[in-house]
N, C-alpha and C. Protein backbone atom coordinates (compact mmCIF):
# COMPACT_ATOMS: atom_id res chain seq x y z
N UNK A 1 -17.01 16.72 -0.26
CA UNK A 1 -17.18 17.60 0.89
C UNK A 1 -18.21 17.03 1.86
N UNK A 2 -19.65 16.24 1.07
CA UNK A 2 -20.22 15.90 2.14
C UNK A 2 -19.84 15.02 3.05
N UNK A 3 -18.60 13.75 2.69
CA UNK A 3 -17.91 13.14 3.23
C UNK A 3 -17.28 13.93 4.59
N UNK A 4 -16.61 14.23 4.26
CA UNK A 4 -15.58 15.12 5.24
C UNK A 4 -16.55 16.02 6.65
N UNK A 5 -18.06 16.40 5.99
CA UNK A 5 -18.83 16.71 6.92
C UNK A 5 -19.72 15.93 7.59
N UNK A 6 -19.66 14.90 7.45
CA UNK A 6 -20.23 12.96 8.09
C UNK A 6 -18.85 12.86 9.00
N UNK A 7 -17.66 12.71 8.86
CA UNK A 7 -16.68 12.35 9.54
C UNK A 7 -16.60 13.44 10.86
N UNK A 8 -17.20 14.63 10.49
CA UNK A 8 -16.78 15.65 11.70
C UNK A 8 -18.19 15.21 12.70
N UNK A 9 -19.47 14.91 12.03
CA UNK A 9 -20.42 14.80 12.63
C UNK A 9 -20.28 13.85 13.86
N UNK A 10 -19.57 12.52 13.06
CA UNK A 10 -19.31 10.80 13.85
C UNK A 10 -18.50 11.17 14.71
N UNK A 11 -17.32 11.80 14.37
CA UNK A 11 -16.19 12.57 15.73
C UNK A 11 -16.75 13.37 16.73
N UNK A 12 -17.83 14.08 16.40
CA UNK A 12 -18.73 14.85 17.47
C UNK A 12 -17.77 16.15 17.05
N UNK A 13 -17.24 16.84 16.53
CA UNK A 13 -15.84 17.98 16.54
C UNK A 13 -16.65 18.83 15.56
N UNK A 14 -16.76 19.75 16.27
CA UNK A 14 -17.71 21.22 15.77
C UNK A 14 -16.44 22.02 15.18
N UNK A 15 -17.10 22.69 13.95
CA UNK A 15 -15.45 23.49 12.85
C UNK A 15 -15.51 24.87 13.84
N UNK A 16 -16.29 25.13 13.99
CA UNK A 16 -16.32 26.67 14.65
C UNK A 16 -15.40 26.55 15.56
N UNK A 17 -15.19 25.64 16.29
CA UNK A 17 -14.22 25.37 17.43
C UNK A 17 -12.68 26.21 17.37
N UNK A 18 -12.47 25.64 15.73
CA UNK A 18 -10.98 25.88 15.53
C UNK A 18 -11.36 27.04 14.57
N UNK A 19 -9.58 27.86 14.09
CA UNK A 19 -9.31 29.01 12.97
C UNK A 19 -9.91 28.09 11.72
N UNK A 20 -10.40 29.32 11.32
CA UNK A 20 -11.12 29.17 9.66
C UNK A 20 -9.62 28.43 8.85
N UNK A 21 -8.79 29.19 9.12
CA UNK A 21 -7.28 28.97 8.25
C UNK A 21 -6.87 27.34 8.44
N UNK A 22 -7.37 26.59 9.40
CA UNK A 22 -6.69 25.72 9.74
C UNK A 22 -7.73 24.52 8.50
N UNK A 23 -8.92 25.05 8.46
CA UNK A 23 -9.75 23.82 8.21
C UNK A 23 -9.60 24.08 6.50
N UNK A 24 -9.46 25.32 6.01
CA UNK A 24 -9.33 25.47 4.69
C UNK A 24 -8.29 25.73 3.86
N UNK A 25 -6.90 25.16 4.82
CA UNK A 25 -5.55 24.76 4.10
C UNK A 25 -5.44 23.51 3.31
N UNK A 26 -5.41 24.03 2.12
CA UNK A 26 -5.25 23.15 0.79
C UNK A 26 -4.40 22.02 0.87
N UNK A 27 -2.99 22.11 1.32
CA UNK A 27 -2.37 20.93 1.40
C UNK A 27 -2.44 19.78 1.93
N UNK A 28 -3.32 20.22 3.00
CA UNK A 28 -3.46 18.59 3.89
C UNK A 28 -4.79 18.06 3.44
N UNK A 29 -4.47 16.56 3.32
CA UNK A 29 -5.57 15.78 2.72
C UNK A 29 -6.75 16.05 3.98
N UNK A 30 -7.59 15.56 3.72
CA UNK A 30 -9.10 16.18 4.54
C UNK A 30 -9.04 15.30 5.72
N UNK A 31 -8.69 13.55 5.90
CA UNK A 31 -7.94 12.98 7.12
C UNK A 31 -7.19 13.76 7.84
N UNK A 32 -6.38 14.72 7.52
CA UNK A 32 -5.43 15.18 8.73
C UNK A 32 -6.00 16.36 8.89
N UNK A 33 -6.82 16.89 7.86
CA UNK A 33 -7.82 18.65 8.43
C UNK A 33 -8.69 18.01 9.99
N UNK A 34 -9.32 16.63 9.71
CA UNK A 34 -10.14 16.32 10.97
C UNK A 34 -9.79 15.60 12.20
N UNK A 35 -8.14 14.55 11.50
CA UNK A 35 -7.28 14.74 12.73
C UNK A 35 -6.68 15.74 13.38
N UNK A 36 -6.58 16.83 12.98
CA UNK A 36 -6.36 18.07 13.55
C UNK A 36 -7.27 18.27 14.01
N UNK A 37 -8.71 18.93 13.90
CA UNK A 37 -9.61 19.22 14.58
C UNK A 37 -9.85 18.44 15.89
N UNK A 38 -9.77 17.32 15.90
CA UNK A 38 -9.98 16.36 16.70
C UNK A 38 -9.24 16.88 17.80
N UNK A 39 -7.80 16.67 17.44
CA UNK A 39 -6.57 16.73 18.23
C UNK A 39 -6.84 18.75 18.52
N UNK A 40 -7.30 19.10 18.17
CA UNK A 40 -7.49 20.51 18.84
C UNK A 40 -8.36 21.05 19.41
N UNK A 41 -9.78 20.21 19.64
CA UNK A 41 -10.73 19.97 20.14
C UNK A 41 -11.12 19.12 21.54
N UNK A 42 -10.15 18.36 21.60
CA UNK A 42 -10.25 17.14 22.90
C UNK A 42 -8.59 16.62 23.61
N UNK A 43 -7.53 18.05 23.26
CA UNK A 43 -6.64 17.68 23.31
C UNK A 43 -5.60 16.18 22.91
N UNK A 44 -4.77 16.21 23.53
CA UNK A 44 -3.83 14.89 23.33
C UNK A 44 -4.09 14.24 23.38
N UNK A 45 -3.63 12.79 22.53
CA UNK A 45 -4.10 11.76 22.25
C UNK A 45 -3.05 10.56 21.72
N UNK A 46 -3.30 9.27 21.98
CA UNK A 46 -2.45 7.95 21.26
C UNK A 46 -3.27 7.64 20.01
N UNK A 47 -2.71 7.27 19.02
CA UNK A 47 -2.92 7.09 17.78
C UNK A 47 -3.99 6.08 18.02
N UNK A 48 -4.05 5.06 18.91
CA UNK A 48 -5.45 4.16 19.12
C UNK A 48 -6.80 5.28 18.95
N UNK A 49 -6.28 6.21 20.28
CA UNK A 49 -7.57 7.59 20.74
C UNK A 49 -8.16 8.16 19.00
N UNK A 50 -7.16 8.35 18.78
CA UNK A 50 -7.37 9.31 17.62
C UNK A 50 -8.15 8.19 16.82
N UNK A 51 -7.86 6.88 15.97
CA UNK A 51 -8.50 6.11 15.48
C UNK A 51 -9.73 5.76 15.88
N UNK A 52 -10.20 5.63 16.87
CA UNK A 52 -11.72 5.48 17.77
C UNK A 52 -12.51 6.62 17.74
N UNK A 53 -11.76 8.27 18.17
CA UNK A 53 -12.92 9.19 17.49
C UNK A 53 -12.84 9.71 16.50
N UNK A 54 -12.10 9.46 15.31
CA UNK A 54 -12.43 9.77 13.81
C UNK A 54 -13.01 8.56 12.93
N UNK A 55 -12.69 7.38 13.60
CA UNK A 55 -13.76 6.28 12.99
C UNK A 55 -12.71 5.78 11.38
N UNK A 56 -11.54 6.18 11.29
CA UNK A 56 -11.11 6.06 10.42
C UNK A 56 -10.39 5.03 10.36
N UNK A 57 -9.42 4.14 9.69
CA UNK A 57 -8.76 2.95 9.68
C UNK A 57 -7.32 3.61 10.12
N UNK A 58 -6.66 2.27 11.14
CA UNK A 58 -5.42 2.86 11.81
C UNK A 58 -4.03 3.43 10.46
N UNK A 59 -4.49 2.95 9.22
CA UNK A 59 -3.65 3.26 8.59
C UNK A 59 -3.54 4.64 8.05
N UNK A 60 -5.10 5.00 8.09
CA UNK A 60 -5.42 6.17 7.27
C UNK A 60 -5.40 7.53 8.50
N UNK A 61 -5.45 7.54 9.71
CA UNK A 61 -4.46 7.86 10.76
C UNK A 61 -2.67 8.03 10.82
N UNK A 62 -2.36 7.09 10.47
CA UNK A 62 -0.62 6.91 10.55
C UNK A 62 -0.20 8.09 9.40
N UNK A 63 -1.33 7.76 8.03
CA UNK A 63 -1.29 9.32 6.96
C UNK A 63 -1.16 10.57 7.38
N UNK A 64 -2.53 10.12 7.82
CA UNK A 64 -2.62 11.64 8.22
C UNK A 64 -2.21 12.83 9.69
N UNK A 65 -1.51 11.80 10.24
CA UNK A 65 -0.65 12.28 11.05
C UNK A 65 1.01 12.25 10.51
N UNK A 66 1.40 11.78 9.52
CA UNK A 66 2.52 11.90 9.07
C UNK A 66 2.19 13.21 8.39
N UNK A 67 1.33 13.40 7.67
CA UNK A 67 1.43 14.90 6.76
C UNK A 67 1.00 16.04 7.82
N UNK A 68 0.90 15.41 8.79
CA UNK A 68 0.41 17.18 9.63
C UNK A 68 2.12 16.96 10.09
N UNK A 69 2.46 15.78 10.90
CA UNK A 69 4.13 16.06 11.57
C UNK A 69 4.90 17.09 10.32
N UNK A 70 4.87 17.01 8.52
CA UNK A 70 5.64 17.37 7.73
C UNK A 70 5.63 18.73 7.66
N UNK A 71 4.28 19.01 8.16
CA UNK A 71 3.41 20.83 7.91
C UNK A 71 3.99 21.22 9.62
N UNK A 72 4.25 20.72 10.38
CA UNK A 72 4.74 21.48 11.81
C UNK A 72 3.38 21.94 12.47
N UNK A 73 2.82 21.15 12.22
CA UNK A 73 1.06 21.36 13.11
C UNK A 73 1.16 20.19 14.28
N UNK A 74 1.90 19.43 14.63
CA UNK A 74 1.32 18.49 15.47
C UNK A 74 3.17 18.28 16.43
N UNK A 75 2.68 17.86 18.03
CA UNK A 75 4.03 17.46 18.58
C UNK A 75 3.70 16.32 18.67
N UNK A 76 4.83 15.48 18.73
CA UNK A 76 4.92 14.13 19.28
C UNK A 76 5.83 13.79 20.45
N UNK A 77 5.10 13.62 21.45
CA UNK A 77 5.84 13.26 22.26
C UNK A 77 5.65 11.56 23.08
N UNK A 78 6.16 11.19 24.05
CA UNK A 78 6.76 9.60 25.02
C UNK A 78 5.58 9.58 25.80
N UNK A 79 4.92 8.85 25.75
CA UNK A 79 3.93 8.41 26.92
C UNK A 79 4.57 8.04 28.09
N UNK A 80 5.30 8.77 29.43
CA UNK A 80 5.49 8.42 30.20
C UNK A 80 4.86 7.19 31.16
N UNK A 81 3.59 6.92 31.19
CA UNK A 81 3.01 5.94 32.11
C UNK A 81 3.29 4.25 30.51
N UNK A 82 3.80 4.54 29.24
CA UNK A 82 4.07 3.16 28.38
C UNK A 82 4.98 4.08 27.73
N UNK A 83 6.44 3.65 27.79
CA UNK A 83 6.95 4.49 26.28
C UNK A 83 7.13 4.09 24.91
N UNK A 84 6.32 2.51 25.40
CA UNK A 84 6.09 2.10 23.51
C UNK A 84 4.83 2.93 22.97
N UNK A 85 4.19 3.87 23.42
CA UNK A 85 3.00 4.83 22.61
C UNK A 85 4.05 6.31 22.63
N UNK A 86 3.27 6.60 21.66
CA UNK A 86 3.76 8.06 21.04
C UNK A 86 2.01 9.30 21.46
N UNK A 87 2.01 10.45 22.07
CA UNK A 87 1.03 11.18 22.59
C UNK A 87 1.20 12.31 21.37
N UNK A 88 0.28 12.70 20.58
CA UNK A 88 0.50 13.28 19.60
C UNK A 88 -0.55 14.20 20.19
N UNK A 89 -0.11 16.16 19.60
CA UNK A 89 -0.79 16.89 20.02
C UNK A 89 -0.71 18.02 19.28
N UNK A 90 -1.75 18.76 19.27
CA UNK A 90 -1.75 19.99 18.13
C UNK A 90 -0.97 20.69 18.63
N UNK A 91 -0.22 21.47 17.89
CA UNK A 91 1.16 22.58 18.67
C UNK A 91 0.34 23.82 19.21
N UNK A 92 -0.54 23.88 18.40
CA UNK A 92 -1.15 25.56 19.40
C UNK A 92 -1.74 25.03 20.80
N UNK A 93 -2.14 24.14 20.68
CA UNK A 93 -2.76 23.54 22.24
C UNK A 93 -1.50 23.92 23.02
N UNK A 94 -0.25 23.26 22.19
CA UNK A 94 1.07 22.84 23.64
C UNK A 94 1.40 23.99 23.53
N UNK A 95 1.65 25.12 23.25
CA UNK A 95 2.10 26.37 23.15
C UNK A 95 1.04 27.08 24.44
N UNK A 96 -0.43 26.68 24.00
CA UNK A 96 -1.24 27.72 25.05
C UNK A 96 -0.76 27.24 26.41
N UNK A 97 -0.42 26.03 26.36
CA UNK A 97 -0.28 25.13 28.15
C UNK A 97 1.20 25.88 28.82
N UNK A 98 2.28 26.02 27.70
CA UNK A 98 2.96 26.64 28.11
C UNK A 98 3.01 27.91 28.08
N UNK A 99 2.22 28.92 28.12
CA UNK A 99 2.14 30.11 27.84
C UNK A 99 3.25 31.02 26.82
N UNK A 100 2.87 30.60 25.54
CA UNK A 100 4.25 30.73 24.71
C UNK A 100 3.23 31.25 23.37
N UNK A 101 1.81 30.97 23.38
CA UNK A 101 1.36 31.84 21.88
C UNK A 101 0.82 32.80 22.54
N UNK A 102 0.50 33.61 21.38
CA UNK A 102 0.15 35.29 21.50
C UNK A 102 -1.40 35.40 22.21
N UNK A 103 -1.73 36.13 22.37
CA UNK A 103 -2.96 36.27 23.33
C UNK A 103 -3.69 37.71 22.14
């Protein structure tokens, strides 16, 4: 645990930010609890972005964004200005932009 609270520190990503529910769901390994935070904290991001503020190795990223895509927590969408990058983004973020979650 103290691990996991060094990684939020180096990211700068405060837990209070996000739902209690999100940070203390059991299934996702603790990489994708703080790629989530990240990604729900500083919005959208390219898998480079995300690797630079979690400080983590690009592989251990590619993880932990594959197990949030499996849980339906994250969109992926085309980087219009390169469409060889993929813009990955927490779904409640893209939901609030489109006015589509609950208030």
């Amino acid at each position: 645990m103290q691990q996991i609270m060094d990684r939020r520190e180096v990211a700068g990503v405060a837990a209070a930010e996000l739902p209690k529910t999100l940070i203390t769901m059991t299934p996702l390994p603790p990489s994708s609890k703080i790629v989530l935070e990240i990604l729900g904290t500083q919005g959208a991001m390219t898998h480079k972005d995300i690797v630079e503020k979690s400080h983590f190795r690009p592989r251990t990223v590619r993880y932990a964004l594959k197990k949030l895509k499996e849980n339906n927590l994250l969109v992926a969408k085309m980087n219009l200005h390169d469409m060889r990058q993929i813009i990955y983004q927490y779904r409640m973020s893209s939901l609030q932009e489109n006015g589509l979650a609950d208030s």
